[in-house]
N, C-alpha and C. Protein backbone atom coordinates (compact mmCIF):
# COMPACT_ATOMS: atom_id res chain seq x y z
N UNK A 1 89.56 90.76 74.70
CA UNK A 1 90.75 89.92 74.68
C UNK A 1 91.95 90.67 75.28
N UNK A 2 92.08 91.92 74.88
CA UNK A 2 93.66 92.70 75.06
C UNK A 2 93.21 93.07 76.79
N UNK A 3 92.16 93.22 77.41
CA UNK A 3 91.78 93.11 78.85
C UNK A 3 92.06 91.82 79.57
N UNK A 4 91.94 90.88 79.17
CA UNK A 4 92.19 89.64 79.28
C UNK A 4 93.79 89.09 79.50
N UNK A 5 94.01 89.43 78.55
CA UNK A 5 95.70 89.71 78.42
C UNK A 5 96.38 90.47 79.57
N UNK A 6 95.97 91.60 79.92
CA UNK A 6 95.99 92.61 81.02
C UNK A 6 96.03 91.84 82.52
N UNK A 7 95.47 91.14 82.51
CA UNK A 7 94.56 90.81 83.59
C UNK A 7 95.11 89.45 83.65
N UNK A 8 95.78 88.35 82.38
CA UNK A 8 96.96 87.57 83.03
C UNK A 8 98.20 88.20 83.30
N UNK A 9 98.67 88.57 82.42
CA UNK A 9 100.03 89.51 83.10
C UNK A 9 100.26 89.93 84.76
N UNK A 10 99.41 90.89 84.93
CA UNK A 10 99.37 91.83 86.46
C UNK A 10 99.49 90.39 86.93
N UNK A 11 98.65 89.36 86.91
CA UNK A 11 98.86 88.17 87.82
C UNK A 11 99.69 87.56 88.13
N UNK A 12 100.60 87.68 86.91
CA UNK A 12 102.11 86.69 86.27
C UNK A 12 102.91 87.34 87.13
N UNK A 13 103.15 88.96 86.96
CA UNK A 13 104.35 89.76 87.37
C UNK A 13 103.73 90.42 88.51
N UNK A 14 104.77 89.99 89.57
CA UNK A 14 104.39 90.79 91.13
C UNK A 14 105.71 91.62 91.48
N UNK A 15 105.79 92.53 90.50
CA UNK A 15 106.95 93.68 90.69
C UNK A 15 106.70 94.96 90.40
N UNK A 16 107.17 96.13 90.63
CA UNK A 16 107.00 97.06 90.73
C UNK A 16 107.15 97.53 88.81
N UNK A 17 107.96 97.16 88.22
CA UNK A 17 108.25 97.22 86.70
C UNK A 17 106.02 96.92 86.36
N UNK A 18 105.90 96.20 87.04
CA UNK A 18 104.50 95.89 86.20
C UNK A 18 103.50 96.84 86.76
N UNK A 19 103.23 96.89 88.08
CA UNK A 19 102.72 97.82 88.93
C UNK A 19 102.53 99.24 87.83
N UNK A 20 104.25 99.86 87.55
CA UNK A 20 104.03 100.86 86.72
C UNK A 20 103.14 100.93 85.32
N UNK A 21 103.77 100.08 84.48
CA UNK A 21 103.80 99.88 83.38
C UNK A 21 101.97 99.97 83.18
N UNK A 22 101.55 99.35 83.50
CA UNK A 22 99.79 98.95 83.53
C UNK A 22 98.96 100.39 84.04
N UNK A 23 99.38 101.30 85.08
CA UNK A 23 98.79 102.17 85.38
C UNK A 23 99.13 103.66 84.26
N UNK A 24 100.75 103.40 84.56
CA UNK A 24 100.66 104.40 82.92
C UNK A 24 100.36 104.42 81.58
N UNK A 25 100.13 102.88 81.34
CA UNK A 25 99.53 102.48 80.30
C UNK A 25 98.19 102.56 80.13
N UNK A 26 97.28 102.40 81.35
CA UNK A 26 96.01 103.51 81.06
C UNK A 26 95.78 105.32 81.35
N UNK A 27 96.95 105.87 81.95
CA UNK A 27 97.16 107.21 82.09
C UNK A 27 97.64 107.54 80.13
N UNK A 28 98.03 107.06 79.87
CA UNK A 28 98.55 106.81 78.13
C UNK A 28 97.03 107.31 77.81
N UNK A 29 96.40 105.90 77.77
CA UNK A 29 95.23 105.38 76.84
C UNK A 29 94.01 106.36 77.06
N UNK A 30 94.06 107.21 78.19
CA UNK A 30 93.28 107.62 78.41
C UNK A 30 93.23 109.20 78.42
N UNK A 31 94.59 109.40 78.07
CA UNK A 31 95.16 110.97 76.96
C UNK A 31 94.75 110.37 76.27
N UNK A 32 95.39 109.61 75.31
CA UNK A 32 95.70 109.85 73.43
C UNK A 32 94.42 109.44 73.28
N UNK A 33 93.48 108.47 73.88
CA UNK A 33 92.08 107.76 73.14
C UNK A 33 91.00 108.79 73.92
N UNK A 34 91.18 109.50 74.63
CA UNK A 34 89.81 109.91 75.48
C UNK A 34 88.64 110.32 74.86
N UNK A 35 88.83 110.55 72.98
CA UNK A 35 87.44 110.77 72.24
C UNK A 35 86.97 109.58 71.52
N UNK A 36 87.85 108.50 71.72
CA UNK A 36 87.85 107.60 70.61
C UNK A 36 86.76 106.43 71.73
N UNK A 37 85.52 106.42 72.03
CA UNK A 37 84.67 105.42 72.60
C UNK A 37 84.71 104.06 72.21
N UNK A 38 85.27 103.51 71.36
CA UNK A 38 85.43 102.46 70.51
C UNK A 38 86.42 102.10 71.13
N UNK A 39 87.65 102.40 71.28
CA UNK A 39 89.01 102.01 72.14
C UNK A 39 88.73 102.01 73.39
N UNK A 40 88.72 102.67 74.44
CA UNK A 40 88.86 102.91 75.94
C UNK A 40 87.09 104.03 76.12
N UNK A 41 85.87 102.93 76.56
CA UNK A 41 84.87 103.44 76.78
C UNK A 41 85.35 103.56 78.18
N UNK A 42 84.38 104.41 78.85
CA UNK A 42 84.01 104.92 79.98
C UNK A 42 84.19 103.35 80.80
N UNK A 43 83.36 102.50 80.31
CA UNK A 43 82.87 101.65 81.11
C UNK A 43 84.39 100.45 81.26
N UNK A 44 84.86 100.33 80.41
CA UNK A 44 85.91 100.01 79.83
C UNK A 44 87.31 99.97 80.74
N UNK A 45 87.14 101.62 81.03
CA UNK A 45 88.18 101.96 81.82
C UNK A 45 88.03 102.34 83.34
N UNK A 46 86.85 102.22 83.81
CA UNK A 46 86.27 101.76 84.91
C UNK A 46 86.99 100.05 85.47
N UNK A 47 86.71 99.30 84.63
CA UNK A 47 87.22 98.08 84.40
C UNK A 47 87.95 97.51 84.78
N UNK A 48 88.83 98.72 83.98
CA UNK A 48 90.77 98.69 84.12
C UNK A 48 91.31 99.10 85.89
N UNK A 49 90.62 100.45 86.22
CA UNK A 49 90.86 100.60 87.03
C UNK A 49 90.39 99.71 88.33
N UNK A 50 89.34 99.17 88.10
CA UNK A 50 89.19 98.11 89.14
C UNK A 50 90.08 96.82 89.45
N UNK A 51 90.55 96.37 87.75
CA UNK A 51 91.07 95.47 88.22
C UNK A 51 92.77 95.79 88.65
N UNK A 52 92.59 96.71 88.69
CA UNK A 52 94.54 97.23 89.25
C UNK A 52 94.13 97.41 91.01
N UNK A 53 92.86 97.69 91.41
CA UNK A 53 92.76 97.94 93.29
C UNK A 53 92.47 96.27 93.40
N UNK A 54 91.89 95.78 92.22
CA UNK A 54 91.42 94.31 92.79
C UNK A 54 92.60 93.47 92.74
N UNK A 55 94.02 93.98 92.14
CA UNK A 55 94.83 92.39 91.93
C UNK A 55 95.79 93.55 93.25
N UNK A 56 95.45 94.25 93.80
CA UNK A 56 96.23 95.12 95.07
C UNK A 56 97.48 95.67 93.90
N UNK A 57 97.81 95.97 92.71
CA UNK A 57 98.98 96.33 91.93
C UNK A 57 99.83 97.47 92.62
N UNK A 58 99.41 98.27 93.16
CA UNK A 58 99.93 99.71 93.79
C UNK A 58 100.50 98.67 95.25
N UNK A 59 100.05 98.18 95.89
CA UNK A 59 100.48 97.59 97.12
C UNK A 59 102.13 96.78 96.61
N UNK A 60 101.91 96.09 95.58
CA UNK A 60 103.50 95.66 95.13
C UNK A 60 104.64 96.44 95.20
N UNK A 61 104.28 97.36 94.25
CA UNK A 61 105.41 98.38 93.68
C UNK A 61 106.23 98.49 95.25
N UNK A 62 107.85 98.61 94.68
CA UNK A 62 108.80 98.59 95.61
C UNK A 62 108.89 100.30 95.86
N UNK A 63 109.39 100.16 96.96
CA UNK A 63 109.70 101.84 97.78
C UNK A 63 110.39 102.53 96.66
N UNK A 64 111.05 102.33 95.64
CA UNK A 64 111.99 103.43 94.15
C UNK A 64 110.57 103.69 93.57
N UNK A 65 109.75 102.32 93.21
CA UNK A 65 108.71 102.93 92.71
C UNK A 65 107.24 103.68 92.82
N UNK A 66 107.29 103.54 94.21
CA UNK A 66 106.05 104.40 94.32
C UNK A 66 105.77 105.95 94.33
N UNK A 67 106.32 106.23 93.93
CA UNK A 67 106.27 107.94 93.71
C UNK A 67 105.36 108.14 92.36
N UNK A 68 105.81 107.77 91.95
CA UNK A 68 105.80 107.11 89.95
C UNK A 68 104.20 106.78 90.01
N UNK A 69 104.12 105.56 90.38
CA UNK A 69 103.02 104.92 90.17
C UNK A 69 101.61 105.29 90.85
N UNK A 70 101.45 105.93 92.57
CA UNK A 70 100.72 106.71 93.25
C UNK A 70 100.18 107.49 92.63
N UNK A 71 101.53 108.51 91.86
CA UNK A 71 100.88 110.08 91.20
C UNK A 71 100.36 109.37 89.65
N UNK A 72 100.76 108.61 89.06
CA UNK A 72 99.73 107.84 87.97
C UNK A 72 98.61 107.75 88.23
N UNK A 73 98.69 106.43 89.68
CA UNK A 73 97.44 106.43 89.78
C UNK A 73 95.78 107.00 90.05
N UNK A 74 96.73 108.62 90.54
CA UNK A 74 95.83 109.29 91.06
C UNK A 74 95.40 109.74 89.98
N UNK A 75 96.40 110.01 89.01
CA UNK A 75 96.13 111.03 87.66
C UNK A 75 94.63 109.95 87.13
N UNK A 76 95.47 108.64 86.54
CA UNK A 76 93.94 108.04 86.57
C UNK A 76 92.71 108.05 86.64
N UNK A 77 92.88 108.20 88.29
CA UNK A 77 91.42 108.45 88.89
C UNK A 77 90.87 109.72 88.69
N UNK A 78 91.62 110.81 88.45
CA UNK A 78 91.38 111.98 88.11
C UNK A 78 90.70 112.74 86.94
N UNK A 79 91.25 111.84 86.11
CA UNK A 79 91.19 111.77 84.69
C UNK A 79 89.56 111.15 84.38
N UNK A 80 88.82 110.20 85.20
CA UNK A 80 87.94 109.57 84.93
C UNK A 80 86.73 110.11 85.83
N UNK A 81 87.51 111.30 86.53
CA UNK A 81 86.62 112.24 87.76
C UNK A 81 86.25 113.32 86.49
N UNK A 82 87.15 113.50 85.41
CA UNK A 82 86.90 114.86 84.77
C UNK A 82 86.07 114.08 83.33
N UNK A 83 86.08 112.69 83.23
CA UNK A 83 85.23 112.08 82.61
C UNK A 83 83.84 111.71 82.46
N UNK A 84 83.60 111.63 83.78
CA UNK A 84 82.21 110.82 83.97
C UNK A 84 81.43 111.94 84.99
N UNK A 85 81.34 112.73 85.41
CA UNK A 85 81.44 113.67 86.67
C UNK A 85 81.22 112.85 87.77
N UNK A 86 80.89 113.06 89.07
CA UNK A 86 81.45 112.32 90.24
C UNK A 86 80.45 111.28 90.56
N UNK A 87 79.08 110.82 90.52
CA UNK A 87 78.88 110.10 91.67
C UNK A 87 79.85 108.76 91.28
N UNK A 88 79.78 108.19 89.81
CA UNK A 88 80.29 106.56 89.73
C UNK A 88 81.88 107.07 89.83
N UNK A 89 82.65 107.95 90.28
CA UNK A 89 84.14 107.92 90.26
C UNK A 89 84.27 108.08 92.06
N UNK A 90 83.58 108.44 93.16
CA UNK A 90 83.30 108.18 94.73
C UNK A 90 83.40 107.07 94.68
N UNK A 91 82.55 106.49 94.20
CA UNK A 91 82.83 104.55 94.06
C UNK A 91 84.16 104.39 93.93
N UNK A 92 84.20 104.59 92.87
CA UNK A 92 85.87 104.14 92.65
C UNK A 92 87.12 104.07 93.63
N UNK A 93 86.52 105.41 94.11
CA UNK A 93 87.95 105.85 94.96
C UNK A 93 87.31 105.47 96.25
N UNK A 94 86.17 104.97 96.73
CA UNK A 94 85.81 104.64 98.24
C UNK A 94 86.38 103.32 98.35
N UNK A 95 85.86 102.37 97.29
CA UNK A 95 86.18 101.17 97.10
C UNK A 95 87.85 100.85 96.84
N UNK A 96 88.07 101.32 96.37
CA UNK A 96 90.05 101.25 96.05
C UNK A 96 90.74 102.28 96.85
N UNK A 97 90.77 103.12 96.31
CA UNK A 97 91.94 104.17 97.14
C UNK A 97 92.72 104.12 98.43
N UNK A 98 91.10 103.98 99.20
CA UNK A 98 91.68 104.26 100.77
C UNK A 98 92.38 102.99 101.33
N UNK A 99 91.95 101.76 100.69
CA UNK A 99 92.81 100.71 100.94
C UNK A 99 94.19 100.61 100.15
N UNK A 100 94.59 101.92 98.88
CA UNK A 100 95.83 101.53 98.59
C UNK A 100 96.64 101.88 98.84
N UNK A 101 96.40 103.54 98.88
CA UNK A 101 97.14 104.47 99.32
C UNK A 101 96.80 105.54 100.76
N UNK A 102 98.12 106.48 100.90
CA UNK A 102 97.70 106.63 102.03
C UNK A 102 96.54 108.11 102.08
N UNK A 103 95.55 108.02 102.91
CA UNK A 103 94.36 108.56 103.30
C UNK A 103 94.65 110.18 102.61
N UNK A 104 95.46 110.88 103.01
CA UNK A 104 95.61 112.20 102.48
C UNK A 104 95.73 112.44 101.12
N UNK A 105 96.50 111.38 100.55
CA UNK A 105 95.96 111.04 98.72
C UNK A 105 94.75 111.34 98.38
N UNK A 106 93.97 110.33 98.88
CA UNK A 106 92.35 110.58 98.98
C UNK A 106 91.98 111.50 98.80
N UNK A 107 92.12 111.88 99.76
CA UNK A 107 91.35 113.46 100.31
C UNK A 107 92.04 114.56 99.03
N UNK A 108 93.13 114.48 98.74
CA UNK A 108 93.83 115.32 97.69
C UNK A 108 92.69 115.12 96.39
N UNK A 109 93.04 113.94 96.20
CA UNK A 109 92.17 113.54 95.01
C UNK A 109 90.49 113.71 95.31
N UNK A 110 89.84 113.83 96.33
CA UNK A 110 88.49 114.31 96.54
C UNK A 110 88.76 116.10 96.56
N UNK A 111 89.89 116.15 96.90
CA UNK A 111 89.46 118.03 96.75
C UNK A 111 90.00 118.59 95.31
N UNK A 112 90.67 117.87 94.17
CA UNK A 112 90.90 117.88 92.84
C UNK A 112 89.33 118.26 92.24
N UNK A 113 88.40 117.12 92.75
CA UNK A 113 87.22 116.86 92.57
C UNK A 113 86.42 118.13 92.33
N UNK A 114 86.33 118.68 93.93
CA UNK A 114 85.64 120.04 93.77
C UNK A 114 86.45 121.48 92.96
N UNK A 115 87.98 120.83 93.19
CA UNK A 115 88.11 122.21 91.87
C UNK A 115 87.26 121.98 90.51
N UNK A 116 87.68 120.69 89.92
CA UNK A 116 86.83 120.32 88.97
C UNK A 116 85.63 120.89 88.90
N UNK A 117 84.49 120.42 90.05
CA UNK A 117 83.00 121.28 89.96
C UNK A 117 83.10 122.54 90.06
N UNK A 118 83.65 123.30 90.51
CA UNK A 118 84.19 124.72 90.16
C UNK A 118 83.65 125.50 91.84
N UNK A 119 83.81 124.07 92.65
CA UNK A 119 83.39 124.45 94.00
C UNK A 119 84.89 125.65 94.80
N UNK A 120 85.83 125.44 94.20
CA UNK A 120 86.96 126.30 94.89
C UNK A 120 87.19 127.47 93.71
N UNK A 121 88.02 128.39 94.20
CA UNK A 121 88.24 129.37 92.84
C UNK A 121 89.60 129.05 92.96
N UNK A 122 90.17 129.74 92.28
CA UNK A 122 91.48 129.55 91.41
C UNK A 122 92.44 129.37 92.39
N UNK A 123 92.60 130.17 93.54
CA UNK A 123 93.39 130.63 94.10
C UNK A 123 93.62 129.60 95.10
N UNK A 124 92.79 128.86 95.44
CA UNK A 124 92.76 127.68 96.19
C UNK A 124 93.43 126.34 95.53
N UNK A 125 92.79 126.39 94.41
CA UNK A 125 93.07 125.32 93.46
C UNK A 125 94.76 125.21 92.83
N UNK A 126 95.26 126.55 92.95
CA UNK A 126 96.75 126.76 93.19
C UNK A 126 97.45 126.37 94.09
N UNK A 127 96.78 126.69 95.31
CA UNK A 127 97.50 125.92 96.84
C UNK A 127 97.54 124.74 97.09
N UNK A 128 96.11 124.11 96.14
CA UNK A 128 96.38 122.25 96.04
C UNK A 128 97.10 121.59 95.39
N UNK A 129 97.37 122.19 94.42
CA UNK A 129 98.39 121.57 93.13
C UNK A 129 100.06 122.28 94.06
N UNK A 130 100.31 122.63 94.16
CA UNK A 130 101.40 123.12 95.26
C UNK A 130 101.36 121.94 96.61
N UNK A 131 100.44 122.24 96.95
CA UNK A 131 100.00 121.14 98.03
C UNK A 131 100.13 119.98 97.57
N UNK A 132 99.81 119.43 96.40
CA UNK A 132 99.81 118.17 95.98
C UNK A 132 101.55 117.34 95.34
N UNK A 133 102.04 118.97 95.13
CA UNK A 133 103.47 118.48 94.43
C UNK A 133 103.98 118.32 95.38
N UNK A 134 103.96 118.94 96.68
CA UNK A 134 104.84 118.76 97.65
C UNK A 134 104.66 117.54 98.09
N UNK A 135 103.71 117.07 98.71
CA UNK A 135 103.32 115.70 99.30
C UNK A 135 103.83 114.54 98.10
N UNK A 136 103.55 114.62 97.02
CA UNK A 136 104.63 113.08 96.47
C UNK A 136 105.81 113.24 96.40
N UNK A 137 106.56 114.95 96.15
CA UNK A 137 107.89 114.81 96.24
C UNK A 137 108.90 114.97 97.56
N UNK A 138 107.76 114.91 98.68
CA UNK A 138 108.64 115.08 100.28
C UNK A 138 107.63 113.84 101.16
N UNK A 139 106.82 112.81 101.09
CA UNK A 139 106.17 112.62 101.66
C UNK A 139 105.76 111.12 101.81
N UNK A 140 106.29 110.34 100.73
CA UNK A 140 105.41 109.24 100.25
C UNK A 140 106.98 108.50 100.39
């Protein structure tokens, strides 16, 4: 039902206020609940995230807000990369991402990925997160 609810809203409101609100509201749900399977399952929040590339929500948000909502959304996807390990989160981001945002996001968020697998060492994984702050706060 409370998905349901979700899912008239985003439809109702085509503004950037909603855009946010819905993506940090599963960046929220998916800190504070991430042990609680009963609230926000895996599959659950797969879900969620589909239906935010499927109603285009990131494509709304006005130019003040996309800084905000991008680095949410990536966190998101990130968050559900360090959840599930990768093949069903490639989906995710093949199918959504590259149509929402722009391509080097992607790729940011696919090389998050391999720090995750422990494919880079530290020192790299420093230059991306550097790399990564710079690009939403000079770039987007």
């Amino acid at each position: 039902k409370w998905f349901e609810l979700i899912e008239k809203s985003i439809d109702e409101n085509d503004n950037a206020n909603s855009a946010y609100t819905y993506t940090a509201l599963l960046y929220h749900a998916t800190s504070i609940c991430k042990d609680h399977i009963m609230v926000f399952s895996n599959d659950y929040l797969y879900q969620f995230i589909r239906l935010l590339i499927k109603k285009n929500v990131m494509e709304r948000a006005s130019p003040i807000g996309d800084v905000e909502v991008i680095s949410d959304f990536c966190v998101c996807c990130m968050l559900l990369i360090k959840k599930w390990g990768i093949k069903k989160d490639y989906e995710i981001l093949r199918e959504g991402v590259l149509g929402i945002v722009d391509k080097r996001i992607f790729n940011l968020v696919l090389l998050y990925t391999d720090v995750k697998l422990g494919k880079i060492d530290r020192k790299m994984a420093t230059k991306w997160r550097e790399m990564f702050l710079y690009f939403l706060l000079n770039e987007i």
